[in-house]
C-alpha atoms as a PDB file:
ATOM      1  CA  UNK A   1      -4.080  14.147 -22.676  1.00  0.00           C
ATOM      2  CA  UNK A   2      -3.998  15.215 -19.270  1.00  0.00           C
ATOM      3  CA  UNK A   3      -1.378  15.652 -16.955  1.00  0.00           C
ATOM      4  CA  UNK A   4      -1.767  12.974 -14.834  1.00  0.00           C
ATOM      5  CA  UNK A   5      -2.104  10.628 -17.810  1.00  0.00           C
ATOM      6  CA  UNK A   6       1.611  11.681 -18.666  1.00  0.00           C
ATOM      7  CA  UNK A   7       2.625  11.234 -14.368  1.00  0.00           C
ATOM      8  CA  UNK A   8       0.958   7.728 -14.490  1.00  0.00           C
ATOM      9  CA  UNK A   9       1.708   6.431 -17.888  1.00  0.00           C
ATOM     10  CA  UNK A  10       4.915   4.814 -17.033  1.00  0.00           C
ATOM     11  CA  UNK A  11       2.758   2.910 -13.875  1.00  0.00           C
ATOM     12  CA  UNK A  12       0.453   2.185 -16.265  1.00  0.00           C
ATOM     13  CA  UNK A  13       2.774   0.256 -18.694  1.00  0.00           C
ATOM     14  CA  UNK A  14       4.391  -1.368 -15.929  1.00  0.00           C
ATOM     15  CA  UNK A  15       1.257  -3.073 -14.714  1.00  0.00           C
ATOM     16  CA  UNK A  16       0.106  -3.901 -18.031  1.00  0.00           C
ATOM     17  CA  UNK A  17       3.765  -5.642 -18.850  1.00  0.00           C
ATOM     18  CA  UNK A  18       3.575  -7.577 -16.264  1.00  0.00           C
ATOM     19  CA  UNK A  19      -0.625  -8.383 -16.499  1.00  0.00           C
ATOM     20  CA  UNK A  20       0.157  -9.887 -19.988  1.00  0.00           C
ATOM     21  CA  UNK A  21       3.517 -11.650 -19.089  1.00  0.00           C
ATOM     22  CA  UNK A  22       1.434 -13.675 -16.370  1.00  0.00           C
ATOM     23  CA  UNK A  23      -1.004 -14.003 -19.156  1.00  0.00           C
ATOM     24  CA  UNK A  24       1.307 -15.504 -21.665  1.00  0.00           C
ATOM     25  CA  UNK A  25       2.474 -17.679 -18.996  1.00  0.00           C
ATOM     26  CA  UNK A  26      -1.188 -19.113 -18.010  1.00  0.00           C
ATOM     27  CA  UNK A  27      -2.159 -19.012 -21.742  1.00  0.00           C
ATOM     28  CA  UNK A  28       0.426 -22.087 -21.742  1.00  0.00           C
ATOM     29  CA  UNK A  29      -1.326 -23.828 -19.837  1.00  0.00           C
ATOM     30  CA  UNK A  30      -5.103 -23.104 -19.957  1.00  0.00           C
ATOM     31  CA  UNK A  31      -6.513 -21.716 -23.571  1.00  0.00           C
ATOM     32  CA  UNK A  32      -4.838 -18.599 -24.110  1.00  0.00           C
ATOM     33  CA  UNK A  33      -8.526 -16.555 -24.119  1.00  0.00           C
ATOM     34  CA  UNK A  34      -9.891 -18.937 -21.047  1.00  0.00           C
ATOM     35  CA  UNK A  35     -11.301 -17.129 -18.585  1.00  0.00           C
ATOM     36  CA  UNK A  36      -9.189 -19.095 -16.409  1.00  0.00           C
ATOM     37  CA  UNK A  37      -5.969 -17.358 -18.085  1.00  0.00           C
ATOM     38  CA  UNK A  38      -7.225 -13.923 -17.496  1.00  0.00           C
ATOM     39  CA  UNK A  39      -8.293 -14.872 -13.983  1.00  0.00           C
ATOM     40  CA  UNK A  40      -5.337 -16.123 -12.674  1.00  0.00           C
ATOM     41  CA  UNK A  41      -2.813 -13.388 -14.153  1.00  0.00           C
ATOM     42  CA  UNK A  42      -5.108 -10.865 -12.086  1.00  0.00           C
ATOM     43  CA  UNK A  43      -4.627 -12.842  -8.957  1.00  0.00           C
ATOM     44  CA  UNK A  44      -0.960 -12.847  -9.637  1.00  0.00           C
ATOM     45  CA  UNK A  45      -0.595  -9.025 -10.671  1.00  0.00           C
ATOM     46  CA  UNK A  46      -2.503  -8.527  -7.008  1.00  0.00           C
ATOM     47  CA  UNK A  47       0.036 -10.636  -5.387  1.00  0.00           C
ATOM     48  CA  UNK A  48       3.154  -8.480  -7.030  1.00  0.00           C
ATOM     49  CA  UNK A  49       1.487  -5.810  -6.245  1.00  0.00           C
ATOM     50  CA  UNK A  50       0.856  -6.878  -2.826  1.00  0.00           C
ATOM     51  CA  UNK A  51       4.466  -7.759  -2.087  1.00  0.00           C
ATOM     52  CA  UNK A  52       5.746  -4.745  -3.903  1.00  0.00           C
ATOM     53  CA  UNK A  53       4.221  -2.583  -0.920  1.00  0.00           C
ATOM     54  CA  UNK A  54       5.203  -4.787   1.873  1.00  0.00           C
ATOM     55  CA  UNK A  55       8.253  -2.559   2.422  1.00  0.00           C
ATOM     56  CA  UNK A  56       7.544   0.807   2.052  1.00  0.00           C
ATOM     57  CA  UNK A  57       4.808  -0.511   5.096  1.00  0.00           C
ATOM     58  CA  UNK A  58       7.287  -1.972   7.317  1.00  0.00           C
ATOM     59  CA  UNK A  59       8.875   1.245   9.085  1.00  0.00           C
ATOM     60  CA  UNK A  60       5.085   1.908  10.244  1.00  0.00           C
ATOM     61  CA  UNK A  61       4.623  -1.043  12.694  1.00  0.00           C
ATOM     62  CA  UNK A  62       6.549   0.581  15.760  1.00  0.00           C
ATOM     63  CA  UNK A  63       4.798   3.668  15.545  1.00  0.00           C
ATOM     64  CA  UNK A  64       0.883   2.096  14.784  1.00  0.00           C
ATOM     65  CA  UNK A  65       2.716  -0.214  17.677  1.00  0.00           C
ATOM     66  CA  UNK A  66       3.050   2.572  19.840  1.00  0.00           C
ATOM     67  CA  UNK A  67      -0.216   4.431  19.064  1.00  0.00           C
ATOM     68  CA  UNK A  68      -2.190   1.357  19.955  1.00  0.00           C
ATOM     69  CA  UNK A  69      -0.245   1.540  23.373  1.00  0.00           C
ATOM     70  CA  UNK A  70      -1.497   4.980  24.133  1.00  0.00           C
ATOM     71  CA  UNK A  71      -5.175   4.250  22.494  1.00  0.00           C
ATOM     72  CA  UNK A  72      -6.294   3.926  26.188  1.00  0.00           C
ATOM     73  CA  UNK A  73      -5.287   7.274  26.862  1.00  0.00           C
ATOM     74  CA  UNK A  74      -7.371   8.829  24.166  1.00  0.00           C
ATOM     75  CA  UNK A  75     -10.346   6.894  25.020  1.00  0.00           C
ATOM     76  CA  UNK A  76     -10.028   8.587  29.037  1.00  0.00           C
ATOM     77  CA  UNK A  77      -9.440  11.926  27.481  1.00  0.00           C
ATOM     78  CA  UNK A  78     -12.156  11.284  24.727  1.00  0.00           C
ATOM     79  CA  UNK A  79     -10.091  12.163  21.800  1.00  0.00           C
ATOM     80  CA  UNK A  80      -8.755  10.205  19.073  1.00  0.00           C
ATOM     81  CA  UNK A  81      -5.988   8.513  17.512  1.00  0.00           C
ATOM     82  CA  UNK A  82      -5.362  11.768  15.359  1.00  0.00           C
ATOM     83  CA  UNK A  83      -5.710  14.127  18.287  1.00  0.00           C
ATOM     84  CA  UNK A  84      -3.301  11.634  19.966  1.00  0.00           C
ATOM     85  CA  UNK A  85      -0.741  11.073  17.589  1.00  0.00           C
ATOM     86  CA  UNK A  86      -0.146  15.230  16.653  1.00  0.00           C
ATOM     87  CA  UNK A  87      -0.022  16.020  20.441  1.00  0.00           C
ATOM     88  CA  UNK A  88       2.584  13.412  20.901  1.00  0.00           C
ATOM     89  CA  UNK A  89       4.604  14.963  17.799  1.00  0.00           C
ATOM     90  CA  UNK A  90       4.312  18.228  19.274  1.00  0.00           C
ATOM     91  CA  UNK A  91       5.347  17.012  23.009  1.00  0.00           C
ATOM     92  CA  UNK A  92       8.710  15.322  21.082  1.00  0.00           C
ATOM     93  CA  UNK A  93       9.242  18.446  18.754  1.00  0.00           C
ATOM     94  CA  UNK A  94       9.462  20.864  21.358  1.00  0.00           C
ATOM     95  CA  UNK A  95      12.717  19.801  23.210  1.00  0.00           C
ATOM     96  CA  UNK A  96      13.893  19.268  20.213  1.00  0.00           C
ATOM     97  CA  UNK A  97      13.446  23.155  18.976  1.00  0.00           C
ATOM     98  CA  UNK A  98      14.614  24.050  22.512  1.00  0.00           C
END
């Protein structure tokens, strides 16, 4: 067993609880070994999943907000968003340190 089997076991059961719950659930209604059973418990794992990460994501639409409002600038100095965003840290860090 590798490490990272130990760091992601508990992720692992987690998804696979939940995988068979919406399984049981479907298997209710369709033939428990349908395809159709199977198929729809993925699309509903994906959709917890999905709305699991919709707030760790929310913080990050001012700044991808404000980095599309200086994109323009990049493009005249021929640079990118990267190049953009790091000199913009830098500008705000230093009166900061000062």
């Amino acid at each position: 067993m590798q490490w990272y089997d130990q760091l992601l076991s508990p992720l692992i059961w987690g998804v696979s609880w939940i995988i068979v719950q919406f399984h049981k659930l479907f298997g209710l209604v369709f033939l428990p070994d349908s395809g159709w059973a199977w198929g729809l418990s993925i699309v509903f794992l994906t959709l917890v999943i999905r709305a699991a990460l919709i707030p760790p994501f929310l913080p990050l639409g001012p700044t991808a907000g404000a980095l599309r409002a200086i994109a323009p600038l990049g493009a005249y100095l021929g640079i990118g968003l990267l190049a953009i965003a790091l000199l913009a840290i830098r500008l705000v860090a230093i009166p900061l340190a000062a």
